[in-house]
C-alpha atoms as a PDB file:
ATOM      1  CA  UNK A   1       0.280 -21.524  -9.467  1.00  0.00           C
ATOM      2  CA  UNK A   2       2.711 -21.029  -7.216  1.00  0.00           C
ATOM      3  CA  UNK A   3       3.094 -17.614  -5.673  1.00  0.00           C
ATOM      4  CA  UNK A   4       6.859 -15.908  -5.628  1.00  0.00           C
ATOM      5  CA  UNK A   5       6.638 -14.821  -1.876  1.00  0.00           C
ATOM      6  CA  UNK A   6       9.318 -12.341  -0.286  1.00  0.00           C
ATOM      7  CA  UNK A   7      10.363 -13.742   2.677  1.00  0.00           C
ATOM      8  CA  UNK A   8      10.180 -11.840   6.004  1.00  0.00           C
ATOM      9  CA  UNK A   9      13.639 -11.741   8.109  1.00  0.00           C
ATOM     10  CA  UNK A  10      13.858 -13.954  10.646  1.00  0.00           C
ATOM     11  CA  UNK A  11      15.320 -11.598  12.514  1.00  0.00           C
ATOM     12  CA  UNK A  12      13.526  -9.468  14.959  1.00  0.00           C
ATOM     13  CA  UNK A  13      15.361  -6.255  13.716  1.00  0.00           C
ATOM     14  CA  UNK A  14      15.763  -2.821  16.192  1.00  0.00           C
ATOM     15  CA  UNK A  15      14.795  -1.774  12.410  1.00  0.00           C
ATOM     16  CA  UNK A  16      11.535  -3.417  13.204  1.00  0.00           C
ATOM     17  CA  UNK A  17      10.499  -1.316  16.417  1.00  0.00           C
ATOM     18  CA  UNK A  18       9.799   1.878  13.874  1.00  0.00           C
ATOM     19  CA  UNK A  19       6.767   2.690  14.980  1.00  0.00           C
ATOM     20  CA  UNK A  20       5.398  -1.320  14.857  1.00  0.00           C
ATOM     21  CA  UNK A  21       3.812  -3.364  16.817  1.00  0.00           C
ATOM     22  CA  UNK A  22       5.837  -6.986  16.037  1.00  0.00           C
ATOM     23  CA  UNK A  23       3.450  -9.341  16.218  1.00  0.00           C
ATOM     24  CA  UNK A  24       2.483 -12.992  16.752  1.00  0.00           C
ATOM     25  CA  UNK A  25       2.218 -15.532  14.331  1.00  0.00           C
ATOM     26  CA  UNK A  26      -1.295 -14.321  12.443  1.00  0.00           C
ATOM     27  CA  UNK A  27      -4.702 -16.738  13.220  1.00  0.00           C
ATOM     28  CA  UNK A  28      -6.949 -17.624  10.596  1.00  0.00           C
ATOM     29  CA  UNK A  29      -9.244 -14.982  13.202  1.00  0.00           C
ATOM     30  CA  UNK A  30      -6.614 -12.179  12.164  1.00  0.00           C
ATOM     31  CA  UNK A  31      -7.078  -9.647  10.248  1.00  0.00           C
ATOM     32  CA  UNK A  32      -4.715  -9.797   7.485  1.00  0.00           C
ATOM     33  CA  UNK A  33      -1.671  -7.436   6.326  1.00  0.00           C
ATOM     34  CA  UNK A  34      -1.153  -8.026   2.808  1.00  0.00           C
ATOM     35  CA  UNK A  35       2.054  -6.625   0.841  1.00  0.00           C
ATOM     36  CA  UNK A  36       2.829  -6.397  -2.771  1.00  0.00           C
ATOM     37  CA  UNK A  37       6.464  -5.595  -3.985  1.00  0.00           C
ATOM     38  CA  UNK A  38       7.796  -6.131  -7.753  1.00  0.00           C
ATOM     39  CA  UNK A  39       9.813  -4.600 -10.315  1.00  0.00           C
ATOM     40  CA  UNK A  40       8.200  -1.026 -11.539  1.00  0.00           C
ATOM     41  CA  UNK A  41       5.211  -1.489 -14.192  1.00  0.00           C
ATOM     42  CA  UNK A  42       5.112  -5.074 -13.257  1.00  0.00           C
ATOM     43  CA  UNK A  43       1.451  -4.309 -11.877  1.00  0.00           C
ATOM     44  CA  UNK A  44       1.039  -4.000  -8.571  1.00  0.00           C
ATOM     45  CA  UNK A  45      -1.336  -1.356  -8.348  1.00  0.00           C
ATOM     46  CA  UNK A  46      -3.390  -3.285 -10.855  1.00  0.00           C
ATOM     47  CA  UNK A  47      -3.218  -6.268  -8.983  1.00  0.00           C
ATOM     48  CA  UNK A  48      -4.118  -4.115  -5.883  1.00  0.00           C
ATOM     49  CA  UNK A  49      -7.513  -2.742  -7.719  1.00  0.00           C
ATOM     50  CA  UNK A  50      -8.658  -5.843  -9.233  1.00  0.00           C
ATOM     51  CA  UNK A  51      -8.306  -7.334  -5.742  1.00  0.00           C
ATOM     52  CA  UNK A  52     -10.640  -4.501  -4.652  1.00  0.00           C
ATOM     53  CA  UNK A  53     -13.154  -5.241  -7.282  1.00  0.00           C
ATOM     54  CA  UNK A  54     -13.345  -8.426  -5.871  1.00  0.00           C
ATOM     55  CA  UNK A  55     -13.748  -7.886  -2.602  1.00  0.00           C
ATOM     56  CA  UNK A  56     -16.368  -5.483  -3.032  1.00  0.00           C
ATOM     57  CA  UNK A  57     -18.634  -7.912  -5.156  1.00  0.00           C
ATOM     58  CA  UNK A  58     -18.037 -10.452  -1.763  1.00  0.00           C
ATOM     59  CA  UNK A  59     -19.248  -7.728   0.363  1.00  0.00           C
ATOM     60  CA  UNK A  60     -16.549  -6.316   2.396  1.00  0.00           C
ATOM     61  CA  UNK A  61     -16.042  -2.828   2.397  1.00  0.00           C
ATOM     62  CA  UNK A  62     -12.851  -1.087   0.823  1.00  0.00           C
ATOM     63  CA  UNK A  63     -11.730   1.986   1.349  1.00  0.00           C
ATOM     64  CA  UNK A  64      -8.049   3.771   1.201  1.00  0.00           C
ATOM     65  CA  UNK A  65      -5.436   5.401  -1.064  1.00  0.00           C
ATOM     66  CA  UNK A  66      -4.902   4.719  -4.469  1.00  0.00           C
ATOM     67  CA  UNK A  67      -2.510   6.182  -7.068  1.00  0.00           C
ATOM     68  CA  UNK A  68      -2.085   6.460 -10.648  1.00  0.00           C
ATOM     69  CA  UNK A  69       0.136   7.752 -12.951  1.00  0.00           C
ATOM     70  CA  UNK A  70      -0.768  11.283 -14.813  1.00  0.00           C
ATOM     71  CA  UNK A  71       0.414  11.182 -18.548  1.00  0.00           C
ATOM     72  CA  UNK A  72      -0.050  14.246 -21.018  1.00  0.00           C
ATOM     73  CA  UNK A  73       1.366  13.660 -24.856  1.00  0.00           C
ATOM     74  CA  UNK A  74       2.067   9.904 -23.834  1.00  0.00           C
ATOM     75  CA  UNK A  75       4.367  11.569 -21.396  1.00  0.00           C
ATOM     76  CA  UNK A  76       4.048  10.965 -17.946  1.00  0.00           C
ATOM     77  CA  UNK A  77       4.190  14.074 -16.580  1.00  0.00           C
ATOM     78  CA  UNK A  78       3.387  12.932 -12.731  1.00  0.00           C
ATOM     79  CA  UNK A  79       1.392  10.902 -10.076  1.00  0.00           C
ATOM     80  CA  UNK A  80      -1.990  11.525  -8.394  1.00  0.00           C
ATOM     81  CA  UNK A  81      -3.654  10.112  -5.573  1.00  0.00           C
ATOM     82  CA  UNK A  82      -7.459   9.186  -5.360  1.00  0.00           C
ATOM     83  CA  UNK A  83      -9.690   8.285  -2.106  1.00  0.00           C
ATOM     84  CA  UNK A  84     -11.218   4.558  -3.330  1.00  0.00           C
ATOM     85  CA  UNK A  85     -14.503   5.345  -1.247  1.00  0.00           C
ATOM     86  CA  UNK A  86     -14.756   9.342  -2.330  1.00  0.00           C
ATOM     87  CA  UNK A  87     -13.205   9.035  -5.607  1.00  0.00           C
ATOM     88  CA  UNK A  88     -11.915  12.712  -4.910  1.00  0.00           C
ATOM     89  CA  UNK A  89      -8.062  12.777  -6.281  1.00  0.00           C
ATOM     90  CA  UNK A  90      -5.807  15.080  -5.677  1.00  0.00           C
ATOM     91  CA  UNK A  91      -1.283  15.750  -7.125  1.00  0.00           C
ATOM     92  CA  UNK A  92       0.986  13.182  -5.297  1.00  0.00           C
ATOM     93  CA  UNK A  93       4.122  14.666  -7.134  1.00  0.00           C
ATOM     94  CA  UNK A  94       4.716  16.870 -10.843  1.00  0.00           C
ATOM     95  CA  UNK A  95       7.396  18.202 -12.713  1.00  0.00           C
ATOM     96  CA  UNK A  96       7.749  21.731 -12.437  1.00  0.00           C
ATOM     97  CA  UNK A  97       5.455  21.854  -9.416  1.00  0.00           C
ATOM     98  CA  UNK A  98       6.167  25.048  -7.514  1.00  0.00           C
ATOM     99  CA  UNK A  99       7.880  23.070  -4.258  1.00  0.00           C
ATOM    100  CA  UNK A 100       8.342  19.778  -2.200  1.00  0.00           C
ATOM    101  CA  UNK A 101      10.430  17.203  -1.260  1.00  0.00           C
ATOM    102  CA  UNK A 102      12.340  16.229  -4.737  1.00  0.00           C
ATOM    103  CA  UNK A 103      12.279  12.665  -5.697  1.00  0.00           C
ATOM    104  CA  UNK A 104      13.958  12.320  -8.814  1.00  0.00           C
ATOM    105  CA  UNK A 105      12.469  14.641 -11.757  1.00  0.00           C
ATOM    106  CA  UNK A 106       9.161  14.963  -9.669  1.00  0.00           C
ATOM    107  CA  UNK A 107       8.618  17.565  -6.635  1.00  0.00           C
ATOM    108  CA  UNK A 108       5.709  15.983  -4.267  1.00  0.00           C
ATOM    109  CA  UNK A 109       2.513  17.498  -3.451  1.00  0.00           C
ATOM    110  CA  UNK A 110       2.477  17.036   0.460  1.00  0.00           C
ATOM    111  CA  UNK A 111      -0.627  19.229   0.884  1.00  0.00           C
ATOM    112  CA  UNK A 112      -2.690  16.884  -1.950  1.00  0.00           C
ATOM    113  CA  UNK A 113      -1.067  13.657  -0.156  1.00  0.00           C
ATOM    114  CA  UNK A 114      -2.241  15.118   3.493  1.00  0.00           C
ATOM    115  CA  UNK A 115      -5.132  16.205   2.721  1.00  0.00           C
ATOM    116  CA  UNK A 116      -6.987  13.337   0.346  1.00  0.00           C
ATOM    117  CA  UNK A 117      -4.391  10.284   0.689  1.00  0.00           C
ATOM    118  CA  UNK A 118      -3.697  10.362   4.612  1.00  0.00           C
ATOM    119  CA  UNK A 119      -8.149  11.190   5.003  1.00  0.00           C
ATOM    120  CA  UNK A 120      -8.784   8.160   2.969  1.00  0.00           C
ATOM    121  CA  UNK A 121      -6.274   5.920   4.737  1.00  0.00           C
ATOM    122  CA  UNK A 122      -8.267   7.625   7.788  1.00  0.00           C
ATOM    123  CA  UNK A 123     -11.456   7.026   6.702  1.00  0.00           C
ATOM    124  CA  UNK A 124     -10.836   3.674   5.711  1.00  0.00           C
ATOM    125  CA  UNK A 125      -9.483   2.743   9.240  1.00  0.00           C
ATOM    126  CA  UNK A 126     -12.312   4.231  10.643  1.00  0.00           C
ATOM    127  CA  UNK A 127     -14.931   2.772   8.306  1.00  0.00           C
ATOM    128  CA  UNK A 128     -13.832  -0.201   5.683  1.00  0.00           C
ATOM    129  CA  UNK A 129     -13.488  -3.750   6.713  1.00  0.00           C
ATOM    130  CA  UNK A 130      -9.979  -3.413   4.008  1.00  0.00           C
ATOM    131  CA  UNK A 131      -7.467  -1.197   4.081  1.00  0.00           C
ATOM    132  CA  UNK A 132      -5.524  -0.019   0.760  1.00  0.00           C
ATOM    133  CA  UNK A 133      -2.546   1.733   0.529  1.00  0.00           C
ATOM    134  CA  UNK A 134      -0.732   2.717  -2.829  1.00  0.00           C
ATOM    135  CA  UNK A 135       2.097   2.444  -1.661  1.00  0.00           C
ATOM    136  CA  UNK A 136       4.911   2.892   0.643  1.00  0.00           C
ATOM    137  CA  UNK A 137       7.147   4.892  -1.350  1.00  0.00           C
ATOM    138  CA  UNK A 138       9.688   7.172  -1.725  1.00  0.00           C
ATOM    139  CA  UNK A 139       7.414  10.292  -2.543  1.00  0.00           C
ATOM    140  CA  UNK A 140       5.148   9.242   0.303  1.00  0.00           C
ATOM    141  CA  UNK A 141       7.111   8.543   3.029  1.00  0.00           C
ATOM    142  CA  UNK A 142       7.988  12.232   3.151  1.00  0.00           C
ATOM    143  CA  UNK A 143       5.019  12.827   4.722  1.00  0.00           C
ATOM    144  CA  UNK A 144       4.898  12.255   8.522  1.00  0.00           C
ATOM    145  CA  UNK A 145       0.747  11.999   8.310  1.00  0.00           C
ATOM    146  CA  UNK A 146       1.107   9.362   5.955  1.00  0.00           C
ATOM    147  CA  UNK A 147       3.370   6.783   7.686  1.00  0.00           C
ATOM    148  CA  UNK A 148       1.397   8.093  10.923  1.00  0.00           C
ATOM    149  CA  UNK A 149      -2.014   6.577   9.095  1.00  0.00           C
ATOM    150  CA  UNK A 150      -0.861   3.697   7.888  1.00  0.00           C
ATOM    151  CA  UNK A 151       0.852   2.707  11.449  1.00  0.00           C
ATOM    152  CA  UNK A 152      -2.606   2.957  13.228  1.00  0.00           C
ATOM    153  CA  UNK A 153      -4.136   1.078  10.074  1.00  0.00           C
ATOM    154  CA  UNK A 154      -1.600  -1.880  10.788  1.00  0.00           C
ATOM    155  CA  UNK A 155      -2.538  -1.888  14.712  1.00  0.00           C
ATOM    156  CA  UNK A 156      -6.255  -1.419  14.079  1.00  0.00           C
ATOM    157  CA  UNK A 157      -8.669  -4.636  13.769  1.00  0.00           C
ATOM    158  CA  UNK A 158      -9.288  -4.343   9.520  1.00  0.00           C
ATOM    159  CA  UNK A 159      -7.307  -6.084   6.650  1.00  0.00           C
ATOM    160  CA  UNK A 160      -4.699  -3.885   5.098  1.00  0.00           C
ATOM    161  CA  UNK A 161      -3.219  -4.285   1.456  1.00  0.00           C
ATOM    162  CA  UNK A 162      -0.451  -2.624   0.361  1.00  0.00           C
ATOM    163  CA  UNK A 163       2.009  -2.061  -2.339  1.00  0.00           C
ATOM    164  CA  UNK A 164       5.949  -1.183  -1.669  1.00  0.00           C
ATOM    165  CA  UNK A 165       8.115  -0.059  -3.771  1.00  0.00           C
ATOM    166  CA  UNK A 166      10.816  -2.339  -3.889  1.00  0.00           C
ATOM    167  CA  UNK A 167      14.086  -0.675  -3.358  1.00  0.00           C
ATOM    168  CA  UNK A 168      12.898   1.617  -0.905  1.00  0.00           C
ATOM    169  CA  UNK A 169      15.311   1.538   2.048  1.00  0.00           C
ATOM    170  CA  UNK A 170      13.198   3.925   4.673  1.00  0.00           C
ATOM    171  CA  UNK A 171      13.413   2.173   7.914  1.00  0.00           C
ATOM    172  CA  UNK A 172       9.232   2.434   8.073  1.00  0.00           C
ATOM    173  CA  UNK A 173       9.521   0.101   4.877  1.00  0.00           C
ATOM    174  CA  UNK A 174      12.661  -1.841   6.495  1.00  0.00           C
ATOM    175  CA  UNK A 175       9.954  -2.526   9.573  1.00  0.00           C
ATOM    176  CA  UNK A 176       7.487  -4.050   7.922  1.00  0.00           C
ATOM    177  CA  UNK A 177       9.298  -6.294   5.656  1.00  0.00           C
ATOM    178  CA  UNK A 178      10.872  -7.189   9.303  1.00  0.00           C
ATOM    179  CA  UNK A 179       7.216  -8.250  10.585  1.00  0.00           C
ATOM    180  CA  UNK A 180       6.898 -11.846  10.730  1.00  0.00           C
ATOM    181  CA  UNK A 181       3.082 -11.525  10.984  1.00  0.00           C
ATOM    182  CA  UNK A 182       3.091  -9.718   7.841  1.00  0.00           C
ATOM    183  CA  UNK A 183       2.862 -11.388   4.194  1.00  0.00           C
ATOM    184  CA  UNK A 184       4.461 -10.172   1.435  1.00  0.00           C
ATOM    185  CA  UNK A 185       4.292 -10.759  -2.219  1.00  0.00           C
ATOM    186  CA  UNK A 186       6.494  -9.917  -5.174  1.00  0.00           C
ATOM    187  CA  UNK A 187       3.694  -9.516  -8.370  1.00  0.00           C
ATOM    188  CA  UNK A 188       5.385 -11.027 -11.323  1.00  0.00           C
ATOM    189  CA  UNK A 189       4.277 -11.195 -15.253  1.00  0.00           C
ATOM    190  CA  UNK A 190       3.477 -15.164 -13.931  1.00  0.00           C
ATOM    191  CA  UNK A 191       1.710 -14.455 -11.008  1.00  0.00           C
ATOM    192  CA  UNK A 192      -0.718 -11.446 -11.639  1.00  0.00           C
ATOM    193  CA  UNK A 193      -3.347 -13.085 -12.969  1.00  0.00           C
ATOM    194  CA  UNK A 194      -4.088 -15.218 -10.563  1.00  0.00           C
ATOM    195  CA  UNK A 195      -2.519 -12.752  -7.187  1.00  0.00           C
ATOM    196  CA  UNK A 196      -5.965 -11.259  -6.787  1.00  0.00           C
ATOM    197  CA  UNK A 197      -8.230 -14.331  -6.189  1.00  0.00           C
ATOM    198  CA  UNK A 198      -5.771 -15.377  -4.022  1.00  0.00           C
ATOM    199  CA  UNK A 199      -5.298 -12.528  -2.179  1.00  0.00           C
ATOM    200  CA  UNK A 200      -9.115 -11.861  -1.867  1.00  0.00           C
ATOM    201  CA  UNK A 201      -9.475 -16.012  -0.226  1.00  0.00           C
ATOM    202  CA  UNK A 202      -6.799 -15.737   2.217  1.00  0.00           C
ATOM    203  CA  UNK A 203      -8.735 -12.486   3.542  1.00  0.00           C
ATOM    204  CA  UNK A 204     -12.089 -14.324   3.235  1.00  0.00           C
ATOM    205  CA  UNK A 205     -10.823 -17.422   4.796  1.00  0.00           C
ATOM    206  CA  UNK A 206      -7.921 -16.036   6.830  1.00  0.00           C
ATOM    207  CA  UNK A 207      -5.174 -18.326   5.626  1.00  0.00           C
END
């Protein structure tokens, strides 16, 4: 299987001084910063969780932010966020919620995305031996915690996964598609299947 990468820029952007360290080339002795892009509902978070499970049953220790969407008639009604180690879960963005930063039809919940997304990202750094983050995007990049956590979670010693949302254009998101050292894939109907045992060897084996 052959793995549709998104190629990093060659180009050692002023975009990519936003609050990152550009780094070397990455050593199999790195730890690893894993990205996965794709067309929406092409399963990134799914690939993200099953890579997880995986890891888990290997022994490392995983810990971070998750997200899922929150349906209600078969409508989806909203987002919420979940701490993998704590399992507590909290609203990343509603209709009709009271206030917050708009993005499209949904206001977010910055308090929720503080106070149980930006702690597990936290306690992940601080604890886990892999990072997850779900996911740069629009809603959460309005929060100045958030892209604070997952800065010192890309310049601390553990493996981070993450999931972008592809046509995001925040310069954060601009950075660290910038990073050389970083890797990036684009999940794909083809490629799914078979993204997570990848993903979970080149952190085992760091290649």
């Amino acid at each position: 299987m052959s793995f549709a990468k998104v190629l990093n820029s060659p180009e050692a952007t002023k975009e990519a001084t936003y609050g990152l360290i550009v780094l070397a080339a990455p050593t199999p002795s790195s730890p690893q910063r894993i990205f996965l892009t794709g067309e929406p509902g092409c399963g990134k978070t799914t690939v993200m969780k099953k890579t997880a499970e995986l890891l888990v049953a290997r022994g490392f220790k995983v810990g971070g932010m998750t997200s899922k969407e929150v349906r209600e008639r078969g409508m989806r009604k909203g987002f919420c966020v979940e701490d993998f180690i704590t399992h507590e879960e909290g609203i990343l963005a509603e209709v009709g919620l009271a206030d917050g930063p708009r993005v499209g039809k949904y206001l977010v919940n910055l308090q929720d995305l503080d106070a149980i997304g930006v702690r597990a990202i936290q306690r992940a750094t601080e604890a886990a031996d892999v990072i997850l983050i779900d996911e740069l995007g629009p809603m959460e990049l309005h929060s100045d915690r958030f892209i604070g956590s997952v800065r010192e979670a890309l310049s601390s010693s553990k493996h981070v996964l993450a999931t972008i949302h592809k046509r995001t254009k925040h310069p954060f998101v601009t950075a660290v598609k910038s990073n050389p050292a970083f890797t990036i894939f684009e999940v794909t109907t083809d490629n799914r299947e078979e993204l997570p045992v990848h993903i979970v060897e080149k952190i085992h084996d760091g290649v």
